[in-house]
PDB file of N, CA and C in Angstrom:
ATOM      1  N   UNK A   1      -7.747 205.642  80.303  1.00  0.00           N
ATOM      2  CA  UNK A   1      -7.005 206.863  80.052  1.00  0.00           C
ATOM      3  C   UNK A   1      -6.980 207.139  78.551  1.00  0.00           C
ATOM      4  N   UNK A   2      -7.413 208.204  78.588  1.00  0.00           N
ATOM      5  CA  UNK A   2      -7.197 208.882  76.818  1.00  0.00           C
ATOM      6  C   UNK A   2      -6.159 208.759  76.656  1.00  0.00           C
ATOM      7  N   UNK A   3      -5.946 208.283  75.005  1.00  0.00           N
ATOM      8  CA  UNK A   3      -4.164 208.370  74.220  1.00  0.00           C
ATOM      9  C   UNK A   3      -4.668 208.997  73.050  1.00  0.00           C
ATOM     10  N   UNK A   4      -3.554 209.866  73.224  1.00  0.00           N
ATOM     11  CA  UNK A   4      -3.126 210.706  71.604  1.00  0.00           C
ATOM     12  C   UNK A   4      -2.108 209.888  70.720  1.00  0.00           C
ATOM     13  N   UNK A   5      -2.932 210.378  69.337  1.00  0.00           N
ATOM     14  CA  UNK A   5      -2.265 209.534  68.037  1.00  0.00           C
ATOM     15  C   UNK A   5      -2.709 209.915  67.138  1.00  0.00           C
ATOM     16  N   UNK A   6      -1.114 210.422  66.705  1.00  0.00           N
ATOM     17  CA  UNK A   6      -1.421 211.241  65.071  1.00  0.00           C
ATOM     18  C   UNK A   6      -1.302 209.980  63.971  1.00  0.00           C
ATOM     19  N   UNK A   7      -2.442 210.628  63.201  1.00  0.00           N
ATOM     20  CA  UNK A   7      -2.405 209.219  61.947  1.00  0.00           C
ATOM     21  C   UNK A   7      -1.775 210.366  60.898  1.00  0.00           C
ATOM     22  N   UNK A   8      -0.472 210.292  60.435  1.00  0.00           N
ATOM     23  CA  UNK A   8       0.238 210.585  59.281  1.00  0.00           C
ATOM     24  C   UNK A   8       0.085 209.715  58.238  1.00  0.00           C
ATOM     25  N   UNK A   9       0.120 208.667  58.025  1.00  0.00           N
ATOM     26  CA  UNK A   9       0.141 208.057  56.851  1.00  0.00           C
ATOM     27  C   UNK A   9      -1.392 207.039  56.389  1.00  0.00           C
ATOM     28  N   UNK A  10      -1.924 208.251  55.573  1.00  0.00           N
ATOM     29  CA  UNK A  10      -3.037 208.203  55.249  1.00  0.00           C
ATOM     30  C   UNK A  10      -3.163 207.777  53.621  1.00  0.00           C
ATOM     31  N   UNK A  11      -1.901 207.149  53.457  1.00  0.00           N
ATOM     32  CA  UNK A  11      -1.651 206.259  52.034  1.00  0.00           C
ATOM     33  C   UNK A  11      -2.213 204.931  52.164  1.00  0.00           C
ATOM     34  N   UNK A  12      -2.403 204.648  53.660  1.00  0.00           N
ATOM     35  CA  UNK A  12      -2.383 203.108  54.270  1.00  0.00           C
ATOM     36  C   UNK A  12      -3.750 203.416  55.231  1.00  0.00           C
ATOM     37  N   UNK A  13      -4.878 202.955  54.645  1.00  0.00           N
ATOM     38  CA  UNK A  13      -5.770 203.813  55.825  1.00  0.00           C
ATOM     39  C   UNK A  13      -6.660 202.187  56.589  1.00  0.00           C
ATOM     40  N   UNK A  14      -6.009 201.461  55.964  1.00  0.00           N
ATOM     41  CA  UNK A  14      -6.623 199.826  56.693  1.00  0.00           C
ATOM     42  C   UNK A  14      -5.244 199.492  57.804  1.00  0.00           C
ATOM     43  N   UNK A  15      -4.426 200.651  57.601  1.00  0.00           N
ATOM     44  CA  UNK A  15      -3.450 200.080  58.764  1.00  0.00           C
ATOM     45  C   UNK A  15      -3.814 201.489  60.102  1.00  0.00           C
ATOM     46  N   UNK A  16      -4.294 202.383  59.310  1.00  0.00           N
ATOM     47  CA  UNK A  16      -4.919 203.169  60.268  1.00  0.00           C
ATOM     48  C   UNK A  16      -6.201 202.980  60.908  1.00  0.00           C
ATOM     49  N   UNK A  17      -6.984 202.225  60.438  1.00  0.00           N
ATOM     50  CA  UNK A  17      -8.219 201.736  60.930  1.00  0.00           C
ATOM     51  C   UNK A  17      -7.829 200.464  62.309  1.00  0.00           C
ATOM     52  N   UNK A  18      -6.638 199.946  61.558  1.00  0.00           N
ATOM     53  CA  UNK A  18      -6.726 199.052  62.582  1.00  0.00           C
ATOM     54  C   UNK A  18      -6.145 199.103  63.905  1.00  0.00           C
ATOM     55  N   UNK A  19      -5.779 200.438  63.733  1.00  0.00           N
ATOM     56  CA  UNK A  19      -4.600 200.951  65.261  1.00  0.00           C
ATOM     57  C   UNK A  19      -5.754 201.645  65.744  1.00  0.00           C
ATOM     58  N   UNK A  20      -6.503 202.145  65.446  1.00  0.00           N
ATOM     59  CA  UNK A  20      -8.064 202.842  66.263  1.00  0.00           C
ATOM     60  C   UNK A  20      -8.382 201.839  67.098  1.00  0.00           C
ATOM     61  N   UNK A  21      -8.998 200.715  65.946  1.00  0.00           N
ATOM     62  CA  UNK A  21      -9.736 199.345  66.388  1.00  0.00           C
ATOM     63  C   UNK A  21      -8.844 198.898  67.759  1.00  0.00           C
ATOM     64  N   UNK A  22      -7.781 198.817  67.257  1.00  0.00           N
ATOM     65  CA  UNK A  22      -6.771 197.917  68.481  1.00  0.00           C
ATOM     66  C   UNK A  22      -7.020 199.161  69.779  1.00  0.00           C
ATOM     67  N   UNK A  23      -6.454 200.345  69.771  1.00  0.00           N
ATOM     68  CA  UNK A  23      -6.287 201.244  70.688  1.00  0.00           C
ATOM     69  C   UNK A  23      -8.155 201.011  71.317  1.00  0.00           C
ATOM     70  N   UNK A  24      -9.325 200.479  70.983  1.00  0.00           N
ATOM     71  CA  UNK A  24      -9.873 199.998  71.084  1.00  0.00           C
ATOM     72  C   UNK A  24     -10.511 198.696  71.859  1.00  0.00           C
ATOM     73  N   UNK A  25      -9.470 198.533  71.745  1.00  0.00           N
ATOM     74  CA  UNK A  25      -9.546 196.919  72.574  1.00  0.00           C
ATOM     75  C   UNK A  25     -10.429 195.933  71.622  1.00  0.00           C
ATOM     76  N   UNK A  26     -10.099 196.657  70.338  1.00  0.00           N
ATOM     77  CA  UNK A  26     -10.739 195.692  69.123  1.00  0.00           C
ATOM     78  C   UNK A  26     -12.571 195.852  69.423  1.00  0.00           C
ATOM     79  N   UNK A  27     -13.040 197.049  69.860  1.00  0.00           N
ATOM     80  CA  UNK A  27     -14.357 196.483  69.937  1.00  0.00           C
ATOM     81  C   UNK A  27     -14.425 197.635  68.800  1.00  0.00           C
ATOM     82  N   UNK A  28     -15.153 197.345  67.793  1.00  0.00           N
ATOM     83  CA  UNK A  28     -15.832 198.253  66.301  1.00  0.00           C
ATOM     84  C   UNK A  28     -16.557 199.327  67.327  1.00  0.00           C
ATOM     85  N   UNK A  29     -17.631 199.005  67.720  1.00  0.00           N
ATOM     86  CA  UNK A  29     -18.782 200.010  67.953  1.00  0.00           C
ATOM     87  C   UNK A  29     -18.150 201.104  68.801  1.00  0.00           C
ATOM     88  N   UNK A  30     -16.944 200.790  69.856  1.00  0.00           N
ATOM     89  CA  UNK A  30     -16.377 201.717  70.464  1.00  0.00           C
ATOM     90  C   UNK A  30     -15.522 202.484  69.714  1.00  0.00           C
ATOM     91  N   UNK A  31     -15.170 202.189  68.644  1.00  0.00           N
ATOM     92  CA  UNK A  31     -13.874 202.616  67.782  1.00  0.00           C
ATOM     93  C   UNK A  31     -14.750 203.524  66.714  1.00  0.00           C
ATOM     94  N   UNK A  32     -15.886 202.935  66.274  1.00  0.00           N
ATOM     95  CA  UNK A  32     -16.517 204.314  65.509  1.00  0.00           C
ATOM     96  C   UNK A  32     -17.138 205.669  66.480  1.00  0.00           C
ATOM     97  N   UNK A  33     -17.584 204.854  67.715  1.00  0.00           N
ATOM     98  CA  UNK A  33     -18.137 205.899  68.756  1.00  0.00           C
ATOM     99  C   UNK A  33     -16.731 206.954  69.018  1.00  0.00           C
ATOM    100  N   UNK A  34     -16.085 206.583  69.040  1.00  0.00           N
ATOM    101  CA  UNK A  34     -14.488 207.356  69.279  1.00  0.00           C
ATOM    102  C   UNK A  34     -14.111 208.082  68.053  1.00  0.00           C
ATOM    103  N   UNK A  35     -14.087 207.870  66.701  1.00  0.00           N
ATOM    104  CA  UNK A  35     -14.043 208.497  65.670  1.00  0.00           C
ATOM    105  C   UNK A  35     -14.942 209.578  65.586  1.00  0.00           C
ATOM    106  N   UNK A  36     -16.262 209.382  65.529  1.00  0.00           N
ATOM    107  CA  UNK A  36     -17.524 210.252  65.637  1.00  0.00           C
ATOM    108  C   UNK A  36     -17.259 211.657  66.550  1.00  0.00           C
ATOM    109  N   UNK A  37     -16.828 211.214  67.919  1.00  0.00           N
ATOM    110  CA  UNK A  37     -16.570 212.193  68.723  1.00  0.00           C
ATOM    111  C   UNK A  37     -15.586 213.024  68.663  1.00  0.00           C
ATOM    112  N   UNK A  38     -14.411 212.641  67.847  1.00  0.00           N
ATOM    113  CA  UNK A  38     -13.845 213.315  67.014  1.00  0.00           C
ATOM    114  C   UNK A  38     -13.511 214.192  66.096  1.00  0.00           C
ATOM    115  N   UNK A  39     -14.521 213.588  64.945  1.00  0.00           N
ATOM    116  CA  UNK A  39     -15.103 214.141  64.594  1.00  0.00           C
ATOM    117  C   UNK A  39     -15.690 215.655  64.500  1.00  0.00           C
ATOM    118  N   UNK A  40     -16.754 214.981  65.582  1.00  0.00           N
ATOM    119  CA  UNK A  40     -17.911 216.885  66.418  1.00  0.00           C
ATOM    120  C   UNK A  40     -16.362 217.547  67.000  1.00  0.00           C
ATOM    121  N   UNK A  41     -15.706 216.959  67.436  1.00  0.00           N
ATOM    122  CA  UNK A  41     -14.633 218.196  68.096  1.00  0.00           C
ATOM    123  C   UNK A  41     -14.307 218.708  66.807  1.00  0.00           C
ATOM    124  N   UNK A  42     -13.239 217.871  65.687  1.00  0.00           N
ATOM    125  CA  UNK A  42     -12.577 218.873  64.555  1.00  0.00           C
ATOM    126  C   UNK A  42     -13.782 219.465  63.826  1.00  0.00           C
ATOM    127  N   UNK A  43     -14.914 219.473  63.473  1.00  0.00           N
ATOM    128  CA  UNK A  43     -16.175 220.093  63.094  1.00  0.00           C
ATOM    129  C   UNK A  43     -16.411 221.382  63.600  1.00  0.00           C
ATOM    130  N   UNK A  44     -16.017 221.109  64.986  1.00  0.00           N
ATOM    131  CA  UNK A  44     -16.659 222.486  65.574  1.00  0.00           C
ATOM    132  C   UNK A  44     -15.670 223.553  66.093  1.00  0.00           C
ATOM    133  N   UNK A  45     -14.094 222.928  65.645  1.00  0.00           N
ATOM    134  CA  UNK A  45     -12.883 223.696  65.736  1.00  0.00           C
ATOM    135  C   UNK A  45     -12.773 224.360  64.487  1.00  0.00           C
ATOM    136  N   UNK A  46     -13.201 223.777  63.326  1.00  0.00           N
ATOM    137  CA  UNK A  46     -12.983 223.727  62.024  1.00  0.00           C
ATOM    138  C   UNK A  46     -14.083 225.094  62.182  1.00  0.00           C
ATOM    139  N   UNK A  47     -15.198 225.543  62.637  1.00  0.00           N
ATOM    140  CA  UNK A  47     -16.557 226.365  62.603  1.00  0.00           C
ATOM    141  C   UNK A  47     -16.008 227.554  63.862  1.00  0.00           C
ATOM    142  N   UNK A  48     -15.333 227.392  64.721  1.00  0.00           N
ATOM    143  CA  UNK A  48     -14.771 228.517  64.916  1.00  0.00           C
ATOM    144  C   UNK A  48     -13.374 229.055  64.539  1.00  0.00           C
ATOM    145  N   UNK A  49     -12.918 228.399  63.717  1.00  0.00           N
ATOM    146  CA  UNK A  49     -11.523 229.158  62.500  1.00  0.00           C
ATOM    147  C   UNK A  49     -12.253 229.509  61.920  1.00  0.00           C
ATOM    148  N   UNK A  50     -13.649 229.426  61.131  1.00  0.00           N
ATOM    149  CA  UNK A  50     -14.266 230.045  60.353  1.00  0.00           C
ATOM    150  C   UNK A  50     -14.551 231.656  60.594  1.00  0.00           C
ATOM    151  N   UNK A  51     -15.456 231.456  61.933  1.00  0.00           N
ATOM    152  CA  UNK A  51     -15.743 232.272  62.527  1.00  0.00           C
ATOM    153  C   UNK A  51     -14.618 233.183  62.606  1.00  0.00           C
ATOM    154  N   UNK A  52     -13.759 233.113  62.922  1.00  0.00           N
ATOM    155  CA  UNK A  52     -12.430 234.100  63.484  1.00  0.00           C
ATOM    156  C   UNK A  52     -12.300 234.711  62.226  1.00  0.00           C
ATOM    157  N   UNK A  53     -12.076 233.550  61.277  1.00  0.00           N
ATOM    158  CA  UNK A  53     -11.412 233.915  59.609  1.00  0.00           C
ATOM    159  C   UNK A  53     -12.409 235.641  59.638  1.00  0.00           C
ATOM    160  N   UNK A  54     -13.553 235.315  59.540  1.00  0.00           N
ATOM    161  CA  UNK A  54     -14.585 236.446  59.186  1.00  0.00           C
ATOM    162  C   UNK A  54     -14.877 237.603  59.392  1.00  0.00           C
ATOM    163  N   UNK A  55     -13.889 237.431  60.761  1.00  0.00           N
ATOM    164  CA  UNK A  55     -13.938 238.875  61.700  1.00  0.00           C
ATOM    165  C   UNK A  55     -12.882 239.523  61.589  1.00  0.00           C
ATOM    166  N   UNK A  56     -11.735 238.836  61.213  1.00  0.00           N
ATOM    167  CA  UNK A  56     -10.384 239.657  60.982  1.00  0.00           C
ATOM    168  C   UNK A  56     -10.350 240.816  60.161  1.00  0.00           C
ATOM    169  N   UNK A  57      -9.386 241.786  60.282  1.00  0.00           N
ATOM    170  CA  UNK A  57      -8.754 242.234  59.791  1.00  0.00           C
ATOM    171  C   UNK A  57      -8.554 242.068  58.572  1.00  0.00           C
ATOM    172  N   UNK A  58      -8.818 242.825  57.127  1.00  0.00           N
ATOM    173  CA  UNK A  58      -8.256 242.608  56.305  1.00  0.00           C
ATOM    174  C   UNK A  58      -6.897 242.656  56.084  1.00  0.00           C
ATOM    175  N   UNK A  59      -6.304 242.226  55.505  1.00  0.00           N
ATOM    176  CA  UNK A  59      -4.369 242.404  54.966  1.00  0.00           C
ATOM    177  C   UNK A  59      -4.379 243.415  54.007  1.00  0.00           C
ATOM    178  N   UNK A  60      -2.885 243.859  54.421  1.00  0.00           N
ATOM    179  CA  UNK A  60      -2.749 244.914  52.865  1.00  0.00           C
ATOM    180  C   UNK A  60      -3.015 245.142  51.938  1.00  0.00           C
ATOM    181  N   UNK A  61      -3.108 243.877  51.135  1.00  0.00           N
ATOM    182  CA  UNK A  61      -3.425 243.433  50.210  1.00  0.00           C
ATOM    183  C   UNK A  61      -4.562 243.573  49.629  1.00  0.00           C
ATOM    184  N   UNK A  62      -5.504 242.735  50.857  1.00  0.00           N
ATOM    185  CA  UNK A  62      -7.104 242.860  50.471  1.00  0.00           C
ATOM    186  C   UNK A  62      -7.422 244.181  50.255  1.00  0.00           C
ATOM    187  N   UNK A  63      -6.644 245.040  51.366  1.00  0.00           N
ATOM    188  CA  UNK A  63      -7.172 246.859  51.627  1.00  0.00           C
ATOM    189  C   UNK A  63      -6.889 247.155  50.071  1.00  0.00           C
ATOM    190  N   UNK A  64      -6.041 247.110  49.913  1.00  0.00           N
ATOM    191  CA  UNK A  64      -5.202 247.445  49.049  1.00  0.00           C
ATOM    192  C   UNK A  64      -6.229 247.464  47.392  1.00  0.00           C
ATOM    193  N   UNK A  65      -6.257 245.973  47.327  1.00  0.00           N
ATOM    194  CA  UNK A  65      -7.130 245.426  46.054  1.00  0.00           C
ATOM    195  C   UNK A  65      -8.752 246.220  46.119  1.00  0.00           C
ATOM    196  N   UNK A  66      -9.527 246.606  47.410  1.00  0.00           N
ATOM    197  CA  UNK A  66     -10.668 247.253  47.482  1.00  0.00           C
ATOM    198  C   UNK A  66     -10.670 248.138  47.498  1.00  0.00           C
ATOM    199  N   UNK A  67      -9.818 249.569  47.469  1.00  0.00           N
ATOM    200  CA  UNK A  67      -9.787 250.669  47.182  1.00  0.00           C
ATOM    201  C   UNK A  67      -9.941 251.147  45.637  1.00  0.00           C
ATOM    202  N   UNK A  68     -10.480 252.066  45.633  1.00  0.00           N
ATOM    203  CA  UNK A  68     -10.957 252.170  44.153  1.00  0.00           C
ATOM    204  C   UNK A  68     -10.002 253.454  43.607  1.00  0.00           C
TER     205      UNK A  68
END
């Protein structure tokens, strides 16, 4: 079963590595394969906020600042 887990404290990132690893069952190769896939998801969430960003609507502002 998939578990969710937010890593907040990214001051400490060998104590975050090792709660992957463990949530893992301590095997490395599964724990980077699990990061990786991760990864491609926030990559390709990250590439359609882009996308959206591009198509919007300008703000007042922008209108505003491009009028001559």
């Amino acid at each position: 079963m998939a578990r969710s887990v937010i890593y907040c404290d990214l001051d400490r990132p060998d104590a975050v590595i090792d709660e992957i690893v463990a949530a893992c069952s301590g095997d490395m190769i599964s724990a980077v394969k699990a990061l990786l896939l991760v990864n491609e998801t926030l990559e390709s969430e990250l590439q359609q906020l882009r996308a959206g960003a591009a198509y919007r609507a300008p703000t007042k502002r922008q209108a505003k600042c491009s009028l001559h």
